[in-house]
Protein backbone atom coordinates (compact mmCIF):
# COMPACT_ATOMS: atom_id res chain seq x y z
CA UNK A 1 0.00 0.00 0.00
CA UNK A 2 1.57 3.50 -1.29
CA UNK A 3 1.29 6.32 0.89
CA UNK A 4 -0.65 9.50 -0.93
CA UNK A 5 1.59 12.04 -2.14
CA UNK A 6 0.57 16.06 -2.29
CA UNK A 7 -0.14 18.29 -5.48
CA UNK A 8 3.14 19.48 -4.22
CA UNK A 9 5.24 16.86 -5.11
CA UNK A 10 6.35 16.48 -1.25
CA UNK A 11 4.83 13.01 0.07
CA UNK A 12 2.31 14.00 2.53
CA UNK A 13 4.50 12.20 5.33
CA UNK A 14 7.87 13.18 4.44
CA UNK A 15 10.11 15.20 7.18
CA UNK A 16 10.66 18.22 4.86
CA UNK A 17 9.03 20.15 7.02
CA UNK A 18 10.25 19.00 10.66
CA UNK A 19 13.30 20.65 12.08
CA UNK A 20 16.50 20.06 10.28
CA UNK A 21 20.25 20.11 10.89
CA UNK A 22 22.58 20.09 7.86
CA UNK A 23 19.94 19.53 5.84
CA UNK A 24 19.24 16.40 7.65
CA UNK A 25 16.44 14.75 9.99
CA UNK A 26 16.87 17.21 13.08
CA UNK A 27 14.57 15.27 15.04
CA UNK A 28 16.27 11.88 14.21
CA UNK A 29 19.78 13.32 14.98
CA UNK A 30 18.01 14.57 18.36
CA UNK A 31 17.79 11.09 19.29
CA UNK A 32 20.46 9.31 18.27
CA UNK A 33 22.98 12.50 19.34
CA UNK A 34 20.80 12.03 23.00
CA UNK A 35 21.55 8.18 22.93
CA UNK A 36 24.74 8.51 23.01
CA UNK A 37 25.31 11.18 25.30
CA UNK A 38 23.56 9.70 27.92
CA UNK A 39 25.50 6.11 27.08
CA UNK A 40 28.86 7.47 27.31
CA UNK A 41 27.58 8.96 30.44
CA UNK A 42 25.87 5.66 31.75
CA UNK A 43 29.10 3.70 30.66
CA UNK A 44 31.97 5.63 32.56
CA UNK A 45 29.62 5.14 35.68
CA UNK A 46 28.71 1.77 35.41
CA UNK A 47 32.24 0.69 34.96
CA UNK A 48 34.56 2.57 37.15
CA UNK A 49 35.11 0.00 39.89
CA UNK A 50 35.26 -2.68 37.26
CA UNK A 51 37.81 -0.90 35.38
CA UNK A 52 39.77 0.23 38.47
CA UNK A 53 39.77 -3.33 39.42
CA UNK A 54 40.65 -5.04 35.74
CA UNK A 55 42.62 -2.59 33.86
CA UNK A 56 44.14 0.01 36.86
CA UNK A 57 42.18 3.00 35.60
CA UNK A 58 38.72 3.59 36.69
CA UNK A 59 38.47 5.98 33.02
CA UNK A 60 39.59 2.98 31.21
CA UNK A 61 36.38 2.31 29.16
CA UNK A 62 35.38 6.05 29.05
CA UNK A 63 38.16 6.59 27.06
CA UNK A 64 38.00 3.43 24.53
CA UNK A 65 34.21 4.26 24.09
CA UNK A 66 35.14 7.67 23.12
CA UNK A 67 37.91 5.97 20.78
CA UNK A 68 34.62 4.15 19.46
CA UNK A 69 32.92 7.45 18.96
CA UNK A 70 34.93 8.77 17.26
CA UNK A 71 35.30 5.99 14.69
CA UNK A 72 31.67 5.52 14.31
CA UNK A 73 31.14 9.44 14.01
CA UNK A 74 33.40 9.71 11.06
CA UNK A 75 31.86 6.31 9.23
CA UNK A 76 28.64 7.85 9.75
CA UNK A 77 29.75 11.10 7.92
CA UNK A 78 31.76 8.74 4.99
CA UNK A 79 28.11 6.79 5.03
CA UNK A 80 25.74 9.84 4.75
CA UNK A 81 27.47 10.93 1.49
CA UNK A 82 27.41 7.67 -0.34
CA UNK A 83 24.20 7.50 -3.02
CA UNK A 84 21.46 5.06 -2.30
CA UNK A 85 21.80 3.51 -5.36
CA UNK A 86 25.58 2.50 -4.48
CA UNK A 87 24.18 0.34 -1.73
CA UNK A 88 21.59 -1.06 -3.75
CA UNK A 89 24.26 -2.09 -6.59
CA UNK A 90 26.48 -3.94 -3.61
CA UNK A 91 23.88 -5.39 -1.25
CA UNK A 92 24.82 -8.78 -2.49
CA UNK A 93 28.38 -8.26 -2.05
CA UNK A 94 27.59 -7.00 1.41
CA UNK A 95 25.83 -10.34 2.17
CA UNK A 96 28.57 -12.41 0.83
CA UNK A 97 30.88 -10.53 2.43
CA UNK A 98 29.17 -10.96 5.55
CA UNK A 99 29.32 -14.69 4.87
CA UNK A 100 32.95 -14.63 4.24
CA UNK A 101 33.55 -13.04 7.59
CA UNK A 102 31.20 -15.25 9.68
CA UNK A 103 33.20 -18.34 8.26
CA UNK A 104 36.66 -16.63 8.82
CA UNK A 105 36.04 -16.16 12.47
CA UNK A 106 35.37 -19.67 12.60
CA UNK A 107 39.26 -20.40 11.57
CA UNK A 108 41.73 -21.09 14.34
CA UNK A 109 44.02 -18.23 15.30
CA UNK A 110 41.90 -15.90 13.50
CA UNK A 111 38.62 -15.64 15.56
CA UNK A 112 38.55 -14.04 18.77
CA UNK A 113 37.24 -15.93 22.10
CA UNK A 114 35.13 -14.64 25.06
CA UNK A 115 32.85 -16.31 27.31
CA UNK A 116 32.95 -19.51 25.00
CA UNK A 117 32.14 -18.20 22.19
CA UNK A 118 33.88 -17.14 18.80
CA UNK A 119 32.28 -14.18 17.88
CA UNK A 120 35.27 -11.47 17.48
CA UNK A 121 37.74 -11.24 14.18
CA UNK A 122 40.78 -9.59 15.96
CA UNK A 123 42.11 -6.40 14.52
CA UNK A 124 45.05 -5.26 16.34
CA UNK A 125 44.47 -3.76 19.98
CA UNK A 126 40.26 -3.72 18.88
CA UNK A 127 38.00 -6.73 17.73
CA UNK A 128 34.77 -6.77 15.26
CA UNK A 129 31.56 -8.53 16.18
CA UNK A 130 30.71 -9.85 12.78
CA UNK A 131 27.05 -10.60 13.19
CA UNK A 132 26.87 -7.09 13.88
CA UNK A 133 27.96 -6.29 10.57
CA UNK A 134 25.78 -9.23 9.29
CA UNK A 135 22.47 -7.42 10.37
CA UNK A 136 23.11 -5.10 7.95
CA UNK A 137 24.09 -6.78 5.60
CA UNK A 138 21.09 -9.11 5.55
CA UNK A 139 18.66 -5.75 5.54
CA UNK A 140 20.41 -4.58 2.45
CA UNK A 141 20.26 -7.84 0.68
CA UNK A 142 16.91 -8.58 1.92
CA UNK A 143 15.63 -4.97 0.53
CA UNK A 144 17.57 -5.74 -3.01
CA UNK A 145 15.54 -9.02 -2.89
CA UNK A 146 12.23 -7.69 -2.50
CA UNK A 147 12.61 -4.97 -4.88
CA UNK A 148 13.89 -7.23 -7.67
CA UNK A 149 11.40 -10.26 -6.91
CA UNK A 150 8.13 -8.23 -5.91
CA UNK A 151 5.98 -10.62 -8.30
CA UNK A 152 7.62 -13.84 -7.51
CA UNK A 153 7.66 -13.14 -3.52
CA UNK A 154 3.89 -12.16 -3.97
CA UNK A 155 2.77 -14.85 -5.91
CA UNK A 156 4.69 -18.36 -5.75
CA UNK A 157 6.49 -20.03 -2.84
CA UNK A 158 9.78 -19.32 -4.54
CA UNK A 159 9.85 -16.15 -3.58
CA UNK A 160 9.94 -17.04 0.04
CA UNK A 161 11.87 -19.71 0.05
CA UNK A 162 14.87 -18.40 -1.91
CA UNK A 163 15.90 -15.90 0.90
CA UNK A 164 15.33 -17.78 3.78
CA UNK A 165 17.31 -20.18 2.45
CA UNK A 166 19.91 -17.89 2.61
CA UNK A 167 18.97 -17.06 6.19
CA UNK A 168 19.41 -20.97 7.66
CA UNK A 169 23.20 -20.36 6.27
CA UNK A 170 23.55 -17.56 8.10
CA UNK A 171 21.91 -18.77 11.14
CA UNK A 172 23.77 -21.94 10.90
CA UNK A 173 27.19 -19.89 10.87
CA UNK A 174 25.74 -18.37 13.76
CA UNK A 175 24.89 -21.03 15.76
CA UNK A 176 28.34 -22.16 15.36
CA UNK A 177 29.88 -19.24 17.20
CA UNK A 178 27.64 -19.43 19.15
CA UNK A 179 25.49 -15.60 18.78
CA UNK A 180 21.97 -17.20 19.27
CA UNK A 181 20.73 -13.65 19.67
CA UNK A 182 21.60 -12.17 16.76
CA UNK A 183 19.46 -15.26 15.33
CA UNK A 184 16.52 -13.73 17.02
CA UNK A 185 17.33 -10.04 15.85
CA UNK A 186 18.27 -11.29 12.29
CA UNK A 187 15.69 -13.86 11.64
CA UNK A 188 13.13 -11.00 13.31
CA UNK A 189 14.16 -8.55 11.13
CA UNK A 190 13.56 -11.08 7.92
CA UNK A 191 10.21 -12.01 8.96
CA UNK A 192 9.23 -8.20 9.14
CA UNK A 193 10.78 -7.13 5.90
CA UNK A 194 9.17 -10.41 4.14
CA UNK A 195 5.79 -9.70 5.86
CA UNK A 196 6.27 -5.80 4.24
CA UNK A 197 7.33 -7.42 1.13
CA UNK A 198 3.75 -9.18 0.35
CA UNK A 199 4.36 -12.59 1.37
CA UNK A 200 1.26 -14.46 1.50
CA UNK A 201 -0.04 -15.09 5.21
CA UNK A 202 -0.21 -18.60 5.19
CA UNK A 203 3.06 -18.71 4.05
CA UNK A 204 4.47 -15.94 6.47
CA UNK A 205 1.99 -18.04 8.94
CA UNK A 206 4.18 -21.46 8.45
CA UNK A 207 7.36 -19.41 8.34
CA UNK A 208 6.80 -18.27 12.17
CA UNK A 209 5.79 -21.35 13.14
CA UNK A 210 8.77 -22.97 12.11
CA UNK A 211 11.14 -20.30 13.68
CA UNK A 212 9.10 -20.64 16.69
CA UNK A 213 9.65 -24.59 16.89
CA UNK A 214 13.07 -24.06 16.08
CA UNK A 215 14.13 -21.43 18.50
CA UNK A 216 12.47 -23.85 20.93
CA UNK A 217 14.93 -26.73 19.80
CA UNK A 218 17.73 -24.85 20.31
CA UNK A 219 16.99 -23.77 23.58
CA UNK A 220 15.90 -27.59 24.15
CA UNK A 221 19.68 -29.03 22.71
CA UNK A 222 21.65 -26.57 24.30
CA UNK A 223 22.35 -26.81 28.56
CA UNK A 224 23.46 -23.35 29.04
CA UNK A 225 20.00 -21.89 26.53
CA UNK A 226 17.93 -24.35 28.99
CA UNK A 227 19.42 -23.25 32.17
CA UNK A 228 18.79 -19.49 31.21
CA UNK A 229 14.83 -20.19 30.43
CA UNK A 230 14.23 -22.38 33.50
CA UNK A 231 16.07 -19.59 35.16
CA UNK A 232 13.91 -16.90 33.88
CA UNK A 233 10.27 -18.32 34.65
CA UNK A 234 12.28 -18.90 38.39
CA UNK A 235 14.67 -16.96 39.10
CA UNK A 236 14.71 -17.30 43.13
CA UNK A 237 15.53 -20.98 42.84
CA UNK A 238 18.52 -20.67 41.25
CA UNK A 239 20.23 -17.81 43.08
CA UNK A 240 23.48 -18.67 43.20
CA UNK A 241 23.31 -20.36 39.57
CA UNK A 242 21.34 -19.41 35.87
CA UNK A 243 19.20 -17.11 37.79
CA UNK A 244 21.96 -14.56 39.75
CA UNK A 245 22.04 -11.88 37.17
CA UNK A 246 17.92 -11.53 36.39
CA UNK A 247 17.88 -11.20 40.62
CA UNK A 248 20.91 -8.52 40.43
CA UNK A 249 19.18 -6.69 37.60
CA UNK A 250 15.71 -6.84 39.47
CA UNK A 251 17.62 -5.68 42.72
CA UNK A 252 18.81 -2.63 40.60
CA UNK A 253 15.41 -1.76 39.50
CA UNK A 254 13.93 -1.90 42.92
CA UNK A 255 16.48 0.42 44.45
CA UNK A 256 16.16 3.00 41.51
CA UNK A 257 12.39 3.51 42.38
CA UNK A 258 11.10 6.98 41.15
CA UNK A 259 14.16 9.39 40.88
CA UNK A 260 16.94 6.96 41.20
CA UNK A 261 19.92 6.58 43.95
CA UNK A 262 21.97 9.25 42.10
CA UNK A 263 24.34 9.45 38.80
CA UNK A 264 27.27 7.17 40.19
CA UNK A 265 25.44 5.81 43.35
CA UNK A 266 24.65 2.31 41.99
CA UNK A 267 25.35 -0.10 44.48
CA UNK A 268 24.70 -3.58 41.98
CA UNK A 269 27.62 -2.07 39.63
CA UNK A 270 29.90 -2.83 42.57
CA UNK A 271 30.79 -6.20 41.32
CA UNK A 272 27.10 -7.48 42.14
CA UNK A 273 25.46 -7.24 38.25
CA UNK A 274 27.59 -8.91 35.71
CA UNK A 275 28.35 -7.44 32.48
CA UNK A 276 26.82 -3.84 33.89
CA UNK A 277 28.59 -2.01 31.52
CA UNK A 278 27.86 -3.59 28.52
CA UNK A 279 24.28 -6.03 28.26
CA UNK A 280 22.80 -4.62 31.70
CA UNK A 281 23.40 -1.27 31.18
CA UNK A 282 19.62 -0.58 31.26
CA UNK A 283 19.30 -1.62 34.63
CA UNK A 284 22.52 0.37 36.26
CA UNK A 285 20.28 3.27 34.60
CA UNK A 286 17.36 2.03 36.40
CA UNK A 287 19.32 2.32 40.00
CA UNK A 288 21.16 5.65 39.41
CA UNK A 289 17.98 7.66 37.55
CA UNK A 290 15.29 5.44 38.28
CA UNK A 291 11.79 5.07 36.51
CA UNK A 292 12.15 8.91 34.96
CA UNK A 293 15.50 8.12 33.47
CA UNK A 294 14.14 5.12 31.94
CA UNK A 295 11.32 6.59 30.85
CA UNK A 296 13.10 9.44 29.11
CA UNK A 297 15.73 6.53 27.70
CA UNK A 298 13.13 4.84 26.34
CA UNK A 299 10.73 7.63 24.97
CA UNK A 300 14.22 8.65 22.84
CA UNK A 301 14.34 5.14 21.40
CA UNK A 302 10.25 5.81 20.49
CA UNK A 303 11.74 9.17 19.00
CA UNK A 304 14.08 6.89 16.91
CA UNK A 305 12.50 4.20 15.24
CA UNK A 306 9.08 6.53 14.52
CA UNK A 307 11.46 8.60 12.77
CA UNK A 308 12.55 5.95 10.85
CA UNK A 309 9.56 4.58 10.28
CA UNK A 310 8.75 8.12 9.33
CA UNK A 311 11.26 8.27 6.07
CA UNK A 312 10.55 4.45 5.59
CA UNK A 313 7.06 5.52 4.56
CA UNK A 314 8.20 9.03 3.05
CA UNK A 315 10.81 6.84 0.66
CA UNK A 316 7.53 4.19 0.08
CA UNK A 317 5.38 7.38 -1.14
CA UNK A 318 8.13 8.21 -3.35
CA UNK A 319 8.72 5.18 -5.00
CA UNK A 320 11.60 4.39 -3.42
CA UNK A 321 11.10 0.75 -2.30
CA UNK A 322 14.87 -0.15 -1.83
CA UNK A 323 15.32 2.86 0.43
CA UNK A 324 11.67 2.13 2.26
CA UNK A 325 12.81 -1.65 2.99
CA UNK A 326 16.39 -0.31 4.23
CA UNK A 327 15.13 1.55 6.73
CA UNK A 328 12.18 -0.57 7.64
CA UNK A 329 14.95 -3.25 8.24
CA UNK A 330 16.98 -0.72 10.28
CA UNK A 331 13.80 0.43 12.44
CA UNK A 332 12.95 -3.45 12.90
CA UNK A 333 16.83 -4.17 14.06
CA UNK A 334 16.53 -1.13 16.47
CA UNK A 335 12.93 -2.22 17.99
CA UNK A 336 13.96 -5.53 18.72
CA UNK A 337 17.14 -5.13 20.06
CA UNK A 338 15.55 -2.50 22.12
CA UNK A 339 12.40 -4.73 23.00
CA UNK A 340 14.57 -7.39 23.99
CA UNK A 341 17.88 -6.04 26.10
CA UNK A 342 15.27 -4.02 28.20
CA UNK A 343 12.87 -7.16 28.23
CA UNK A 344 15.49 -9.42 29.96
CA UNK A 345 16.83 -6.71 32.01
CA UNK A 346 13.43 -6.24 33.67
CA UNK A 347 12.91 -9.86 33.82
CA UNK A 348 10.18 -10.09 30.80
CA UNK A 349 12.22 -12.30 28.68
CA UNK A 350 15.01 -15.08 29.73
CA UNK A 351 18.65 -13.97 29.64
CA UNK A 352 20.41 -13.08 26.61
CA UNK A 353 23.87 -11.57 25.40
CA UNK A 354 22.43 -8.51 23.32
CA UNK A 355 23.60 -4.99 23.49
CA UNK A 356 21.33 -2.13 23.78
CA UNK A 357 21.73 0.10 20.77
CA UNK A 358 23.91 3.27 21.43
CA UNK A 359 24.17 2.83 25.31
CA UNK A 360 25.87 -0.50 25.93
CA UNK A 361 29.88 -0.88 25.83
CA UNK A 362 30.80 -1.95 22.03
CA UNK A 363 32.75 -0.69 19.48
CA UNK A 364 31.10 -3.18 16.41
CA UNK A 365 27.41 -2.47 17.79
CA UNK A 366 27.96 1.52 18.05
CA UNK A 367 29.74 1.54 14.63
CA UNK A 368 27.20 -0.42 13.04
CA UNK A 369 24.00 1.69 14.96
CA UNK A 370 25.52 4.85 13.30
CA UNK A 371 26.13 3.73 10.11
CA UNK A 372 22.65 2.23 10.09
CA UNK A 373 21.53 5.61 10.99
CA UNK A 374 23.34 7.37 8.42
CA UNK A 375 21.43 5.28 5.54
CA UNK A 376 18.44 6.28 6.67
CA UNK A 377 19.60 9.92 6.76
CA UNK A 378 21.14 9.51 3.39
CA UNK A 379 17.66 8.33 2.25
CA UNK A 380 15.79 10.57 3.46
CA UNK A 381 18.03 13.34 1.98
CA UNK A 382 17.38 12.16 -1.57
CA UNK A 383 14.42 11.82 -1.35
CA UNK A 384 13.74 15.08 0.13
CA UNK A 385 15.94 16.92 -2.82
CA UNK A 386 13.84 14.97 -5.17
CA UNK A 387 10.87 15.98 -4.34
CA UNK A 388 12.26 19.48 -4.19
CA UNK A 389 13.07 19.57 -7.49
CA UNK A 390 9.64 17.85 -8.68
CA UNK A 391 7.92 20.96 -6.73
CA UNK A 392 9.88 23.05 -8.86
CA UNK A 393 9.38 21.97 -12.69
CA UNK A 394 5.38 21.02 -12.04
CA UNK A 395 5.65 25.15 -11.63
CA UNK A 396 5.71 25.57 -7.28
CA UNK A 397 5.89 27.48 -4.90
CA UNK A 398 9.64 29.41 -5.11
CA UNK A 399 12.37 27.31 -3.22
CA UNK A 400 13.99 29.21 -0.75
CA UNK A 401 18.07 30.15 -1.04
CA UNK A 402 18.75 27.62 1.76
CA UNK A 403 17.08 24.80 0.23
CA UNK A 404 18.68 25.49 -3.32
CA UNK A 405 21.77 24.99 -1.41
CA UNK A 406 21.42 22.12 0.24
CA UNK A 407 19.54 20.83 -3.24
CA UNK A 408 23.00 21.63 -5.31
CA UNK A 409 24.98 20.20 -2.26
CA UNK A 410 22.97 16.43 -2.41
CA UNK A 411 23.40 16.27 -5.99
CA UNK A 412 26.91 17.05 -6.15
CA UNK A 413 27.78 14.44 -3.74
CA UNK A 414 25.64 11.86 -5.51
């Protein structure tokens, strides 16, 4: 279903007339810039006994997060000025490329190992989640895919069973690290994107049920995936065991209340909550700021993905389907993640090793959350000058000097 564009030329829900920075989604950037203000923020507390302890200096992550920063600020800014249709050309390569990398990690001496599991290419002093790249990878190849098979992926099986094919190879590969959930967020993500796409219900129908029954297998074949659920619907009985960090996280939340203990006051950071830093970030938040801070944490992520969701539509009015699936995939990535770090956190959903976007501790997730970003802010940028320029030969209103400017500016650098 298109979305109705004006006798202006603009789509009727593009962002051209919401606050803008650069030329670019002001609100968006709003978010994102707030995001990672209050993660840098969240980080340096949440680790500075841990560091202290580990590394000698209490700043120790505060400064390689910053390093991160930096490093995922100026991909963003490379990202921003790369055409859409320079993504489109290479989202195939991106996907094998992503499947090159998943099976390299996999090689001894080349693959980097934490926590029993494989999940890190070392480069250097730093290391590179993969499956973080992966996600992406799969959204661009996924929104190639649709665009280039819209009749066969609305009318004959083959159209849904060609790319999740490709999906069980990259879950397998997964599975083999193991990164069960960036199964969930990739396989979620696919499921979306194909729903979006026009697969037929029944078939979308069978296609959950058999992710459903197979998520369940692997939790059933795998101790440490059982341990965690049984752990989750009971977390008192296992105190000392599968269930200590949901209790520690809970704890946090409890002693947060309202207003919080105070920036730097948590007590569960102090070598109670494992991993505070990084996949329980949420719930140090919960303890120093309490229910406001969360509340204005996760009214920023609402911010975010309507935004998105926002240009996805504005690029779908336009007839920009490659650009609308992009950032549908990105907004889908974002949500879950989102739904399911601060899910387990708060006890909703059993323990699992994901970050939360632009607050946890991670170089490959913060690198990949901007770029992601910058996509969707490239996207809506073209499609914003286009429709610009459409205003202006069907005989419009007069563009202003500024927007002439940033018009000449997008085109040059596509």
């Amino acid at each position: 279903m298109r979305t109705q564009v004006k006798s202006d030329g603009l789509p009727s829900l593009s962002t051209s007339n919401s606050l803008r920075i650069f030329g670019l989604d002001g609100w968006l950037l709003f978010a994102v810039g707030a995001l990672l203000a209050i993660g840098l923020v969240m980080i340096t507390s949440a680790s500075l006994d841990y560091a202290g302890r580990r590394h000698g200096n209490a700043l120790f992550y505060f400064y390689r997060h910053s390093i991160y920063l930096v490093i995922a600020a100026c991909a963003a800014l490379l990202c921003v000025r790369v055409p859409v249709s320079t993504w489109r050309r290479y989202a195939v390569h991106m996907l094998i490329a992503s499947f090159g990398l998943l099976v390299l990690i996999l090689i001894p001496g080349l693959g980097y190992t934490a926590n029993n599991a494989t999940r890190w290419l070392a480069l250097g002093p730093f290391t590179l989640q993969v499956s973080e790249l992966a996600k992406l990878g799969v959204v661009f190849y996924l929104a190639s895919y649709l665009v280039r098979q819209e009749r066969l992926v609305r009318s004959h099986v083959l159209g849904f069973f060609n790319p999740m094919l490709v999906m069980m190879l990259l879950v397998v590969l997964l599975l083999l690290q193991p990164d069960f959930g960036a199964v969930v967020v990739m396989l979620g993500a696919a499921l979306g994107l194909l729903f979006l796409g026009g697969v037929r219900l029944w078939q979308f129908g069978i296609l959950i049920a058999a992710s459903a029954a197979a998520i369940a297998l692997m939790v059933l074949t795998e101790e440490y995936r059982m341990a965690r659920f049984v752990a989750f619907l009971d977390p008192w009985s296992y105190q000392q065991g599968s269930g200590y960090q949901l209790i520690q996280s809970l704890i946090a939340f409890g002693r947060g209340e309202f207003f919080g203990l105070g920036l730097g006051n948590s007590i569960q950071k102090l070598f109670f909550l494992p991993e505070a830093h990084t996949d329980f970030i949420f719930a140090v938040l919960a303890e120093e700021l309490g229910m406001a801070g969360c509340a204005v944490v996760l009214a920023l992520f609402g911010l975010l993905i309507s935004r998105l969701l926002l240009i996805a539509q504005s690029a779908q009015a336009a007839g920009e389907d490659f650009g609308a699936y992009v950032v549908y995939g990105i907004a889908l990535i974002f949500a879950i993640q989102c739904f399911i770090n601060v899910g387990v956190n708060i006890g909703l959903l059993p323990t699992k090793g994901l970050t939360l976007p632009f607050l946890s501790y991670g170089g490959s997730s913060l690198l990949v959350s901007c770029v992601s970003v910058a996509v969707a802010l490239r996207i809506e940028r073209e499609i914003y000058v286009h429709a610009l320029d459409d205003a202006q030969r069907r005989g419009g209103q007069p563009v202003s000097r500024s927007l002439r400017q940033l018009q000449s500016g997008v085109v040059a650098h596509a």
